[in-house]
Protein backbone atom coordinates (compact mmCIF):
# COMPACT_ATOMS: atom_id res chain seq x y z
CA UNK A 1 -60.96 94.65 257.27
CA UNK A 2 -58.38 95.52 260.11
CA UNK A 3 -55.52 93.32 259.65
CA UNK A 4 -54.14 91.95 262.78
CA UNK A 5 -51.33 89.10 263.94
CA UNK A 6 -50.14 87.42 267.34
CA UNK A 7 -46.47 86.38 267.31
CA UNK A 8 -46.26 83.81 269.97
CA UNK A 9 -42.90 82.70 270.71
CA UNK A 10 -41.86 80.26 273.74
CA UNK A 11 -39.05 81.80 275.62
CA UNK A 12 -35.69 79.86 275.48
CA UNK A 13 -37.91 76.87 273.91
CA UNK A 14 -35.52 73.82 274.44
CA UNK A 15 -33.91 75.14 277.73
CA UNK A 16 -37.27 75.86 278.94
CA UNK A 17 -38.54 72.29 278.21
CA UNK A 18 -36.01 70.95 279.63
CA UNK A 19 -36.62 72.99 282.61
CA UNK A 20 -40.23 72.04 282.30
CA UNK A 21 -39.13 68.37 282.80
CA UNK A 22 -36.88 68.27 285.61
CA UNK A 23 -37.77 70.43 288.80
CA UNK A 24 -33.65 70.06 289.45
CA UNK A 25 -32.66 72.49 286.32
CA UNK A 26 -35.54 75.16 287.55
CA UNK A 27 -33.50 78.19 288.37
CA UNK A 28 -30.19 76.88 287.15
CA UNK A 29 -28.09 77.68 283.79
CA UNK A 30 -29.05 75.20 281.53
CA UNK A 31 -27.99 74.22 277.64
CA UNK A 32 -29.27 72.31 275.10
CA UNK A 33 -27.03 71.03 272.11
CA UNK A 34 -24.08 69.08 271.23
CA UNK A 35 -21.12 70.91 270.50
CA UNK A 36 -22.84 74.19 269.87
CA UNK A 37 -25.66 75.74 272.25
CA UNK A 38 -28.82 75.31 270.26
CA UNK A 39 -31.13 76.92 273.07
CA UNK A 40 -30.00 77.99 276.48
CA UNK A 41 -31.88 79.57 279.43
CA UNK A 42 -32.31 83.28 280.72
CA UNK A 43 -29.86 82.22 283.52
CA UNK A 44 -27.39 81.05 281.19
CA UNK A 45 -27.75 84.19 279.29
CA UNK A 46 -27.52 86.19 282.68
CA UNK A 47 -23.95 84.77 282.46
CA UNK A 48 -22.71 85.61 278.86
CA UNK A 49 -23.80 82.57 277.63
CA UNK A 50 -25.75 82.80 274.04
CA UNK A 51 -27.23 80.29 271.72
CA UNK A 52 -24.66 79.14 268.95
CA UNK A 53 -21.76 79.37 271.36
CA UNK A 54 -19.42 76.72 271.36
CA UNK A 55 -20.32 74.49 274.38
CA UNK A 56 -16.49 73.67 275.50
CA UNK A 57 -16.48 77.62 275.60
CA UNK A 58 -19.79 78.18 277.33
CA UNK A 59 -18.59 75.93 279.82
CA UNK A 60 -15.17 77.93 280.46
CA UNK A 61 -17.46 81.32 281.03
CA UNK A 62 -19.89 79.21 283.18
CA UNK A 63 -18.40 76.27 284.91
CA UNK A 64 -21.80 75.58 286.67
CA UNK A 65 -23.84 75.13 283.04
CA UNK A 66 -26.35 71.67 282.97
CA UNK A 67 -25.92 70.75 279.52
CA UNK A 68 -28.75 69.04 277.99
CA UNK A 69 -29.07 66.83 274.90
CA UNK A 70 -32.08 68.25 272.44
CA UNK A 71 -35.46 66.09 272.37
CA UNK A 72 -37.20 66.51 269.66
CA UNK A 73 -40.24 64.42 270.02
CA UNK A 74 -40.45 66.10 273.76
CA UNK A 75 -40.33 69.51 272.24
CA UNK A 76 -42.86 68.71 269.12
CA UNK A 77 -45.05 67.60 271.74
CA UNK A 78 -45.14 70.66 273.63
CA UNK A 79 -45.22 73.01 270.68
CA UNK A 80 -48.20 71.17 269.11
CA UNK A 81 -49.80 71.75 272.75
CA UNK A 82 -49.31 75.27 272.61
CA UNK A 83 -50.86 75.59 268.78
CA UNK A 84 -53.68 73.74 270.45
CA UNK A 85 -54.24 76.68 272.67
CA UNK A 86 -53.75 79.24 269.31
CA UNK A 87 -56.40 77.55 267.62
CA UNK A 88 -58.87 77.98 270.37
CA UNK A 89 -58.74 82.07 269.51
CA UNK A 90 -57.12 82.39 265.89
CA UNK A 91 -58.85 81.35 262.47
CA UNK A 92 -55.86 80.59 261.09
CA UNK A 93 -52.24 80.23 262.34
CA UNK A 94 -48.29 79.83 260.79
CA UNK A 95 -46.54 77.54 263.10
CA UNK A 96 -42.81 77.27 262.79
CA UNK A 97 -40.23 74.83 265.78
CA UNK A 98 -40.83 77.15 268.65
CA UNK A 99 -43.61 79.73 267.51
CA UNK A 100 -46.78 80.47 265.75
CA UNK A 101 -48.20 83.43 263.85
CA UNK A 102 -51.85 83.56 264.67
CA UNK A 103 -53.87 85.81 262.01
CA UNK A 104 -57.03 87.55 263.90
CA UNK A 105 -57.73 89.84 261.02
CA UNK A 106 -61.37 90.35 260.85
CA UNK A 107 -62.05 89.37 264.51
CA UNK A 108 -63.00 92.87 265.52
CA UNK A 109 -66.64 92.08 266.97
CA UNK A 110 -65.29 88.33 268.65
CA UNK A 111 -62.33 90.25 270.02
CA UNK A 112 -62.72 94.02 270.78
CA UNK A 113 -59.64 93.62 273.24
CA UNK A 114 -56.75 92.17 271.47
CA UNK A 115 -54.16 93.02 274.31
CA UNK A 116 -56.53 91.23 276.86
CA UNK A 117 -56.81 88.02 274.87
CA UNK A 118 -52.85 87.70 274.11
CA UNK A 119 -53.00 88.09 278.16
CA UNK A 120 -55.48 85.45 278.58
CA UNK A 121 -53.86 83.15 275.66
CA UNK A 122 -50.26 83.49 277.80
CA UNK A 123 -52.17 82.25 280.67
CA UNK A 124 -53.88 79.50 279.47
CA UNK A 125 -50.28 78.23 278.04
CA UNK A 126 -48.33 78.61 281.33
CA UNK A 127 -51.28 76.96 283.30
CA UNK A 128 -51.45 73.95 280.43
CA UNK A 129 -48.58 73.41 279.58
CA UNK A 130 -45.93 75.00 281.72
CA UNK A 131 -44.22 77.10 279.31
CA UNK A 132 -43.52 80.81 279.25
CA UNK A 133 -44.34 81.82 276.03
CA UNK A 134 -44.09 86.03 274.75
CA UNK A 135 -46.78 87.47 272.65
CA UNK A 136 -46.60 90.48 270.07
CA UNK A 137 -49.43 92.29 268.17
CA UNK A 138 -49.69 94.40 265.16
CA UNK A 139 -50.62 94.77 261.61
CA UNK A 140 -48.24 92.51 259.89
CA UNK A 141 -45.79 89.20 260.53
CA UNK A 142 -42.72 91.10 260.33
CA UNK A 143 -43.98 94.11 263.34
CA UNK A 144 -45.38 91.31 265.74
CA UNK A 145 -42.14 89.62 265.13
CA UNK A 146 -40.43 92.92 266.09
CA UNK A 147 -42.97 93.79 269.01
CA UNK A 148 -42.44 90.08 270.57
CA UNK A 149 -38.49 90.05 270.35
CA UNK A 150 -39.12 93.67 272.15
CA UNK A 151 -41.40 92.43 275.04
CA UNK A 152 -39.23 89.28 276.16
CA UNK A 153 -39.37 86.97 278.03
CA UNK A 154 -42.55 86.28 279.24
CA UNK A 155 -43.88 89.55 278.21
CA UNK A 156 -46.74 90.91 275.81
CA UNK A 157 -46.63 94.04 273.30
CA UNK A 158 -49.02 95.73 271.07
CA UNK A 159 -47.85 97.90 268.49
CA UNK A 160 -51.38 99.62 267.28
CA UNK A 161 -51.39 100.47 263.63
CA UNK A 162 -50.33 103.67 262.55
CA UNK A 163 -47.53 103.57 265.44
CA UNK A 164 -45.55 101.52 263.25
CA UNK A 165 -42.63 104.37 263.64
CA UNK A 166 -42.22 104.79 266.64
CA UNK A 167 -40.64 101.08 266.74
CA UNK A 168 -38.75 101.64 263.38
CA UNK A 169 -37.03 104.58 263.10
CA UNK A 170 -34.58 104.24 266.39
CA UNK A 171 -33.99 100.61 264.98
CA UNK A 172 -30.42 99.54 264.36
CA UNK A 173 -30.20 98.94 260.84
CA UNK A 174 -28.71 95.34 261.75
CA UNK A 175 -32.37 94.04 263.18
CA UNK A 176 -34.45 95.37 260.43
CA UNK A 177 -35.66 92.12 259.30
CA UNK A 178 -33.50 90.96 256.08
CA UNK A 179 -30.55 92.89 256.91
CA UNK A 180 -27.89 90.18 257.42
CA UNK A 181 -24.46 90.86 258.67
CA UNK A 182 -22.50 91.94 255.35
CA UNK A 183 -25.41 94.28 254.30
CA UNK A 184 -25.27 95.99 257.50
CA UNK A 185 -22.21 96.31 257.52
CA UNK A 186 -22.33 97.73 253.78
CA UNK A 187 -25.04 100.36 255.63
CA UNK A 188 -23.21 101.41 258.44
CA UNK A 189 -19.99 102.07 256.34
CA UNK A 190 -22.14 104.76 254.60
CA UNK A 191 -22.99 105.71 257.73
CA UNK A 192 -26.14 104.59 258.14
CA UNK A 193 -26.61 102.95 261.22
CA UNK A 194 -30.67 103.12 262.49
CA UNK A 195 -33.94 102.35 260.48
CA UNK A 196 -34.74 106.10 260.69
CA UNK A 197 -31.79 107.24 258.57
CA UNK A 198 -31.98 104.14 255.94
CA UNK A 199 -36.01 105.22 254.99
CA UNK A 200 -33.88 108.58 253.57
CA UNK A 201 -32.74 106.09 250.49
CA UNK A 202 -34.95 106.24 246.99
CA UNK A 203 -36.22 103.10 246.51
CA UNK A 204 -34.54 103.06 242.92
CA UNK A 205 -30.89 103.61 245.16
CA UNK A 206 -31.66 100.45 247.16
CA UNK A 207 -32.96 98.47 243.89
CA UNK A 208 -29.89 99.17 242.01
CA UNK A 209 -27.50 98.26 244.90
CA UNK A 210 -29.61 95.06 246.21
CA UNK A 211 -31.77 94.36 243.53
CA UNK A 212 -35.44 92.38 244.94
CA UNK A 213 -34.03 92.64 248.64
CA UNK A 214 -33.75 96.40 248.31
CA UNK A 215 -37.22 96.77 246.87
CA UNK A 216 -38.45 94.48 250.03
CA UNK A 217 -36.20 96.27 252.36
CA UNK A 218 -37.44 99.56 251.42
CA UNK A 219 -41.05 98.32 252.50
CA UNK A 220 -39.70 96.68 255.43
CA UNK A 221 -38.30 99.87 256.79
CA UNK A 222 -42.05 101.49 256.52
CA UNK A 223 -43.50 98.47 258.71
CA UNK A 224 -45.05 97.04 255.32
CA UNK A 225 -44.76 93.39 254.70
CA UNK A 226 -47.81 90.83 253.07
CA UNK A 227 -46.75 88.13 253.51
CA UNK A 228 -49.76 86.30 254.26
CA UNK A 229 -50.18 83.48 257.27
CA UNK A 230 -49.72 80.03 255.90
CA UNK A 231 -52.27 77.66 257.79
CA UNK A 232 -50.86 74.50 259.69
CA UNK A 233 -50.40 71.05 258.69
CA UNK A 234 -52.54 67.88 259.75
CA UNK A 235 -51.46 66.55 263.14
CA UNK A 236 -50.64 62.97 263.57
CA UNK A 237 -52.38 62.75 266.77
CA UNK A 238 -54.85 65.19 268.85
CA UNK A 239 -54.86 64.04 272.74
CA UNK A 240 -56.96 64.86 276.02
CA UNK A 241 -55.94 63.31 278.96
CA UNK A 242 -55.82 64.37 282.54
CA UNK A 243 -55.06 62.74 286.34
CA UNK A 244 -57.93 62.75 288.67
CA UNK A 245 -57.45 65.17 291.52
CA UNK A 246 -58.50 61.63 293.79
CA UNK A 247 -58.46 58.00 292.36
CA UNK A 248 -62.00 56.84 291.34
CA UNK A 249 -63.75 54.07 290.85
CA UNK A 250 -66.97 56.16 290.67
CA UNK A 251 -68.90 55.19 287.22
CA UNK A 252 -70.88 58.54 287.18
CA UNK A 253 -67.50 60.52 287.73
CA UNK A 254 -65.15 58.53 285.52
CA UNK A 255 -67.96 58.32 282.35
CA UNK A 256 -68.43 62.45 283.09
CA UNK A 257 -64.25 62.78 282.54
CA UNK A 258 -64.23 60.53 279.39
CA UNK A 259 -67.52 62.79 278.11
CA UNK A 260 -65.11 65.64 278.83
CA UNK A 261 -61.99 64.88 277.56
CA UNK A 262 -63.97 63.50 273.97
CA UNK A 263 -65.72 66.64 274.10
CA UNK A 264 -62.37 68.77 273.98
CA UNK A 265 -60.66 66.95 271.66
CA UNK A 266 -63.75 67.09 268.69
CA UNK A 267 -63.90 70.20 269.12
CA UNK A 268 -60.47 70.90 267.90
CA UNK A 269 -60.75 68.04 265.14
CA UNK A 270 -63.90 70.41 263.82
CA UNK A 271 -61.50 73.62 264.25
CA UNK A 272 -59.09 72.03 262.54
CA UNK A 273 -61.78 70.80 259.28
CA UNK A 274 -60.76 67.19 259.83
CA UNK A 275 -62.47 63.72 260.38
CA UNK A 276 -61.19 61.68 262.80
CA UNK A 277 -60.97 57.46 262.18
CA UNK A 278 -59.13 56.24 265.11
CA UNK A 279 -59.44 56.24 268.82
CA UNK A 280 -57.07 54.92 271.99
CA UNK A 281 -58.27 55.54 275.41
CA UNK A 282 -55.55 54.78 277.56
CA UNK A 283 -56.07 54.27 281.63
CA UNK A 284 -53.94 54.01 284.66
CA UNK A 285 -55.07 52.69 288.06
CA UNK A 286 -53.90 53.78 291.18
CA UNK A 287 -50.81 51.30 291.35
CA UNK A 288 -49.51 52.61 288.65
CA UNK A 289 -50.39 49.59 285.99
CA UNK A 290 -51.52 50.76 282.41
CA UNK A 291 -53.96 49.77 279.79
CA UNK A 292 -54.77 51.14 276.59
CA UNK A 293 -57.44 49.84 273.83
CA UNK A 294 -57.84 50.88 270.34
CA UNK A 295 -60.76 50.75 268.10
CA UNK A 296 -61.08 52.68 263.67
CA UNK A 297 -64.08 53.62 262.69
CA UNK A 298 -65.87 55.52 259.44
CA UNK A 299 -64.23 59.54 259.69
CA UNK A 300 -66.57 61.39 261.61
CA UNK A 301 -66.57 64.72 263.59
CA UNK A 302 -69.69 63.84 265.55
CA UNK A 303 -69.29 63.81 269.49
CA UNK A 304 -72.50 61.49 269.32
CA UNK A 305 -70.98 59.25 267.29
CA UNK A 306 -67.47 58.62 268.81
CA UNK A 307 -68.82 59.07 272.62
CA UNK A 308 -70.28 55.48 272.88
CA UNK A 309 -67.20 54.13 271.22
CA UNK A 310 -65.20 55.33 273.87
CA UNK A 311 -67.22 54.58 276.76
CA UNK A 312 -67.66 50.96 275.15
CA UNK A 313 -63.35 50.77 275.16
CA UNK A 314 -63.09 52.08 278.47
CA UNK A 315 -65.44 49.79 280.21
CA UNK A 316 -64.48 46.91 278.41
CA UNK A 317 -60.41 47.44 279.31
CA UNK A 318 -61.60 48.75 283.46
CA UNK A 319 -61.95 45.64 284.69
CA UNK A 320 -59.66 45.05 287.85
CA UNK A 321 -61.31 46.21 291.16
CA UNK A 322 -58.67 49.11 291.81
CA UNK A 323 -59.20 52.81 291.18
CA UNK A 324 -58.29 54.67 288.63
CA UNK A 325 -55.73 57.63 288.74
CA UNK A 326 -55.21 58.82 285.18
CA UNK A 327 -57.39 58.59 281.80
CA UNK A 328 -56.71 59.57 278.27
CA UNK A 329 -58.65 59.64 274.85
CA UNK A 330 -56.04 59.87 272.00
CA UNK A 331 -57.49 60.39 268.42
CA UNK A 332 -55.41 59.62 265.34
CA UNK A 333 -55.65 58.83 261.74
CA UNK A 334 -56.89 62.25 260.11
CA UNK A 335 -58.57 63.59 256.30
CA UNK A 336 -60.16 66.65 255.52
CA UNK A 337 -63.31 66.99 256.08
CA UNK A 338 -66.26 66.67 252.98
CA UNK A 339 -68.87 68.35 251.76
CA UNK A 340 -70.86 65.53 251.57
CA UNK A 341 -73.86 64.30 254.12
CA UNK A 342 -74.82 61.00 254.40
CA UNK A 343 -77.14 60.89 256.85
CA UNK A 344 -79.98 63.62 258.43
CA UNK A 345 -78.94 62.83 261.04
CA UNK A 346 -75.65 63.42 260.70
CA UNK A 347 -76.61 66.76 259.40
CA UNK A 348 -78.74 68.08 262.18
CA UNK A 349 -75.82 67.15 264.76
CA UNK A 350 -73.29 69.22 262.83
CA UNK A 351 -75.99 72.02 262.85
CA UNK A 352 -75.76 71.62 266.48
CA UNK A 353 -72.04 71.68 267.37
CA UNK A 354 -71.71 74.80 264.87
CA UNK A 355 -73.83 76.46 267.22
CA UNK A 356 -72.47 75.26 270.34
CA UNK A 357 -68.59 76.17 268.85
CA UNK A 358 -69.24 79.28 268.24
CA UNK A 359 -70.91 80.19 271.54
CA UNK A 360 -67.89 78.41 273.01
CA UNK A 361 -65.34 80.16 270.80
CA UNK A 362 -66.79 84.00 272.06
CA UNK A 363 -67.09 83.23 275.82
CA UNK A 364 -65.20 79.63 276.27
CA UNK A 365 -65.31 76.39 275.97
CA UNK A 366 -66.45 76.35 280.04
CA UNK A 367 -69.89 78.66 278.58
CA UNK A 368 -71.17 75.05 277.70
CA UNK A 369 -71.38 72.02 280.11
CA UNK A 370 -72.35 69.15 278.07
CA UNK A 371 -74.14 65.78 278.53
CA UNK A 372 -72.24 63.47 281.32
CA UNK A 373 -69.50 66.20 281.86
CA UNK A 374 -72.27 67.90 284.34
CA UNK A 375 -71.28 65.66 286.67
CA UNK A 376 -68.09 66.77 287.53
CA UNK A 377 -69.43 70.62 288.29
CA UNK A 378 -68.61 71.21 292.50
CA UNK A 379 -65.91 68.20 292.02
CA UNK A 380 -63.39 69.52 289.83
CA UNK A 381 -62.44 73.37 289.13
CA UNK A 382 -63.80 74.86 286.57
CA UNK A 383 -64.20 78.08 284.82
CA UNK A 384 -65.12 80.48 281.86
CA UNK A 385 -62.98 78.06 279.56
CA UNK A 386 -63.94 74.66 281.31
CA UNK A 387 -62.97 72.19 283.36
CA UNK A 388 -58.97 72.57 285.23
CA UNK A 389 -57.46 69.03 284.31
CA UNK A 390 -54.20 68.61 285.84
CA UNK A 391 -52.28 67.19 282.82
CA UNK A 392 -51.66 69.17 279.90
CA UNK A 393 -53.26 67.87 276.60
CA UNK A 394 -50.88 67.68 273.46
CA UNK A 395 -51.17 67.02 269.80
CA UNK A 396 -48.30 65.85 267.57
């Protein structure tokens, strides 16, 4: 089995949020931290600036630096987003603050055209959620983590396997992955200075001077590394939401949306193997007032069984005479899913939604237009991977 991994990485993560958030920073140097720089932007590194430079400093080198403080439930919304989009193409991913590893191995006949779908996967993040995110492939965690850093920002690299070399041996022995600074240092006194010239140590040499790390590091430097991808945790929420493109009060349109958005978001639950026991659908109407209503249930996975639930919580909260602008379907309180069927019923749907996921998951989630959601074909955008909603969707 051909053993393949995506290292997606945001670009500048907190800076680029920020960014994200305020129109004003677009284009200018920005920082985030306090005290120290714990992310700053390309422009700010266009200017010297780097991340765990003192700010008071940062600020002498750039007097015209935004500095930012972090937010961190701003930023775990926007990565969860983004591992949303991973999961639509991965069977398993690693996520980590700011980037996920994304195991394809075994994917061969889904994806024949790995560089095409990192392409499309880049895509579908910047259009989402706004972020520029940089993609590397190839055999192993440790080479996509070296093709990525190698492609950025905003960029996308393959290494194939067997090309593994061409990428190691001009290496500086300082960014072989668990070389810190004193054992570099140690190298390039001996004057060893690229990955090239290090592979000429036995591995018994590197064992006796480093012990376990020199054993590792000898594998390292011949692009081996098995460390295997560690599959996520449960999410506290999964959301679909979106703004009309023009305020409704159209039953037909508004019940096709909330079809939609339900649609999306069981889908993921079933990626993910959960159950889902909680629901919010949230609404805004056209002068800006809110209302949200809440309603727990028995853990399903069932679109049939969680679509009248909705509609029922919608309609029963929509009751001023004023359009509405925004709607949102927010699904909480997660378990595993069981083996166990209690109902025929129950079975025959899950039958059906295995087959409709995986058509979905080889030629998109757009391949399918479900139940009330045909309504909205001619009055919303729509393509290959479905419907164009205007706000992003996160999980957290």
């Amino acid at each position: 089995m051909r053993s393949i991994l995506f290292h997606v990485d945001v670009d500048a993560f907190f800076a680029s949020a920020e960014q994200l958030r305020n129109p004003f920073l677009r284009g200018r140097p920005v920082a985030v931290g306090s005290g120290v720089i714990a992310s700053c932007s390309y422009e700010a590194r266009s200017r010297g600036l780097s991340n765990g430079m003192a700010l008071h400093q940062a600020q002498r080198i750039c007097p015209e630096l935004v500095v930012v403080e972090g937010r961190y439930e701003v930023y775990r919304c926007l990565t969860d987003a983004l591992w949303e989009i991973c999961l639509r193409y991965a069977p398993a991913i690693e996520t980590f603050l700011d980037e996920a590893l994304c195991d394809f191995s075994g994917t061969d006949r889904i994806y024949p055209d790995l560089v095409e779908v990192g392409h499309r996967l880049r895509r579908e993040v910047r259009e989402e959620i706004g972020l520029p995110v940089t993609v590397g492939i190839a055999k192993n965690r440790m080479m996509a983590r070296l093709a990525s850093k190698s492609a950025k920002p905003d960029g996308l690299r393959m290494i194939p396997p067997g090309q593994e070399e061409v990428v190691l041996l001009p290496l500086g022995i300082e960014h072989l992955p668990g070389v810190g600074p004193k054992t570099a240092a140690l190298f390039q006194e001996m004057k060893i200075r690229t990955v090239g010239e290090f592979r000429a140590i036995p591995r018994q040499t590197l064992e006796g001077m480093l012990g376990k790390v020199g054993h590792d590091l000898y594998d390292r430097a011949r692009g081996e590394d098995t460390r295997a991808v560690e599959e996520r945790e449960i999410p506290r929420t999964i959301s679909r939401e979106t703004t009309f493109h023009e305020a409704t009060a159209k039953r037909e349109e508004i019940d096709g949306m909330l079809f939609y958005l339900v649609d999306r978001g069981m889908r993921t639950i079933r990626q993910l193997g959960l159950q889902v026991r909680t629901v919010k659908v949230s609404l805004r109407y056209s002068d800006w007032v809110r209302e949200e209503a809440t309603l727990s249930f028995s853990p399903t996975s069932i679109d049939e069984e969680v679509q009248p639930l909705v509609r029922q919580l919608l309609w029963g909260r929509y009751t001023r005479r004023v359009t509405l602008r925004h709607v949102g379907v927010v699904f909480r309180n997660f378990s595993r899913q069981g083996a166990q069927l209690d109902l025929f019923s129950d079975q025959r749907f899950r039958l059906l939604h295995e087959a409709v996921d995986q058509i979905r998951e080889r030629f998109g989630h757009g391949a399918i237009v479900a139940g009330r959601a045909i309504s909205l074909l001619g009055k919303i955008p729509h393509d290959s991977y479905g419907y164009i909603l205007r706000t992003p969707s996160l999980t957290k």
